[in-house]
Protein backbone atom coordinates (compact mmCIF):
# COMPACT_ATOMS: atom_id res chain seq x y z
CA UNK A 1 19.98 -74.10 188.17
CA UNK A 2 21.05 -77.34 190.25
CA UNK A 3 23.03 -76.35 193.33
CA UNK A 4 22.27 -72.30 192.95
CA UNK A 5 24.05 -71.28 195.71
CA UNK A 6 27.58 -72.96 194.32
CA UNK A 7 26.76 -72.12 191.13
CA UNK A 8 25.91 -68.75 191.72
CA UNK A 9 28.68 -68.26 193.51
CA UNK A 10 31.20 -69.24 190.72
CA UNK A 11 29.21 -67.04 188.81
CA UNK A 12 29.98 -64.05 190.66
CA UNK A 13 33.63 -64.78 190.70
CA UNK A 14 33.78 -64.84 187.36
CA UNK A 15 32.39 -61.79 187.17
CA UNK A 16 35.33 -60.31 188.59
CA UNK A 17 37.52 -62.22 186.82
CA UNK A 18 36.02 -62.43 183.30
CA UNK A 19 34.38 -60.20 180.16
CA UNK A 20 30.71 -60.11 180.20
CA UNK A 21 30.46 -62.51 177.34
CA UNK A 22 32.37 -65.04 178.99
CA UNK A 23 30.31 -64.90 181.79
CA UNK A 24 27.18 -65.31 180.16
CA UNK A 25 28.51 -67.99 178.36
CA UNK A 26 29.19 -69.68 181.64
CA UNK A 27 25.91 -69.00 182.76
CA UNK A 28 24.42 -70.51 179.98
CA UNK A 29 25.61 -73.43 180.34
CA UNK A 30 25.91 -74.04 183.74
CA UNK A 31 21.86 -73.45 183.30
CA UNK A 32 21.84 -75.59 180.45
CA UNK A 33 23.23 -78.52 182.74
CA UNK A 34 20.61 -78.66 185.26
CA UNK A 35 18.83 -81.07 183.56
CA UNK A 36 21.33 -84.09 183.58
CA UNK A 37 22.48 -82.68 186.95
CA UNK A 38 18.74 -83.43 188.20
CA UNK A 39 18.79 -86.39 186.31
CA UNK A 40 21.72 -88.00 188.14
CA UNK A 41 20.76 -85.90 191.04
CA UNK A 42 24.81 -84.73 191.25
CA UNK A 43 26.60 -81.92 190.49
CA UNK A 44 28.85 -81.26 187.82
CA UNK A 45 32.01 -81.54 190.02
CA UNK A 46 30.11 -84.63 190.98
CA UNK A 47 30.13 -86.76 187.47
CA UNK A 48 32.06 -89.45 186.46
CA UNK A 49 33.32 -89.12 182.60
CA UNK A 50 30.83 -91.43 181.33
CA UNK A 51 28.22 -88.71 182.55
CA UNK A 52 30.75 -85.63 181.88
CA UNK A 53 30.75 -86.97 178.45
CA UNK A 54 26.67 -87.13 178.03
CA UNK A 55 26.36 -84.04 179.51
CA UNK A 56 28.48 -82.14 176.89
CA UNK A 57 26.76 -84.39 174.32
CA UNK A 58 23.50 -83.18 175.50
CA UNK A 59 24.39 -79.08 174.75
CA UNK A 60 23.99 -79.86 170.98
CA UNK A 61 26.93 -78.59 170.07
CA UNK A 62 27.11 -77.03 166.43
CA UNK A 63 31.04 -76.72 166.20
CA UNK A 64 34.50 -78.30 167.70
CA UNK A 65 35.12 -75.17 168.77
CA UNK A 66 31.84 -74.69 170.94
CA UNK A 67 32.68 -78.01 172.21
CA UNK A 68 35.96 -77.39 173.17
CA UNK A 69 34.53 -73.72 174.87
CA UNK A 70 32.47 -75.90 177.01
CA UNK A 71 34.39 -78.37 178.19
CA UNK A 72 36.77 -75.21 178.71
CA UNK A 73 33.86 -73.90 180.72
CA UNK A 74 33.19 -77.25 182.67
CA UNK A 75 36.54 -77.86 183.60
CA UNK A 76 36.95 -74.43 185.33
CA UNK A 77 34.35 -74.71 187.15
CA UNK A 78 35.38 -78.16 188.17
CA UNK A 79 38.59 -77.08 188.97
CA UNK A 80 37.15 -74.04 191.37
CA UNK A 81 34.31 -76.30 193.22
């Protein structure tokens, strides 16, 4: 996970805040970001919408619905960093 200690953080707020499922969800794709992240060596909070945009095209996305959960999920955690 790029930038654990943030990330990990959020996590455990969510925790508190959210159902399990949720939170695993978040996890999972907070993990599933790291890759881009260490690509562009930046943090979510960090990327422009030209890289928010190829990031959320990279999850492989089966559904407009899990697209619009994640970008849910990414602007959250945005919004709390």
């Amino acid at each position: 996970m790029y930038n654990p200690e943030v990330k990990n953080r959020y996590i455990g707020q969510m925790g508190k805040e959210q159902s399990l499922g949720a939170v695993r969800n978040i996890k999972y794709i907070l993990e599933k970001s790291e890759q881009t992240e260490t690509a562009l060596n930046k943090d979510i909070y960090e990327m422009n919408i030209s890289e928010s945009i190829n990031l959320i095209k990279s999850f492989s996305n089966r559904s407009i619905e899990s697209v619009q959960v994640n970008i849910s999920i990414l602007k959250y955690y945005i919004n709390w960093c």
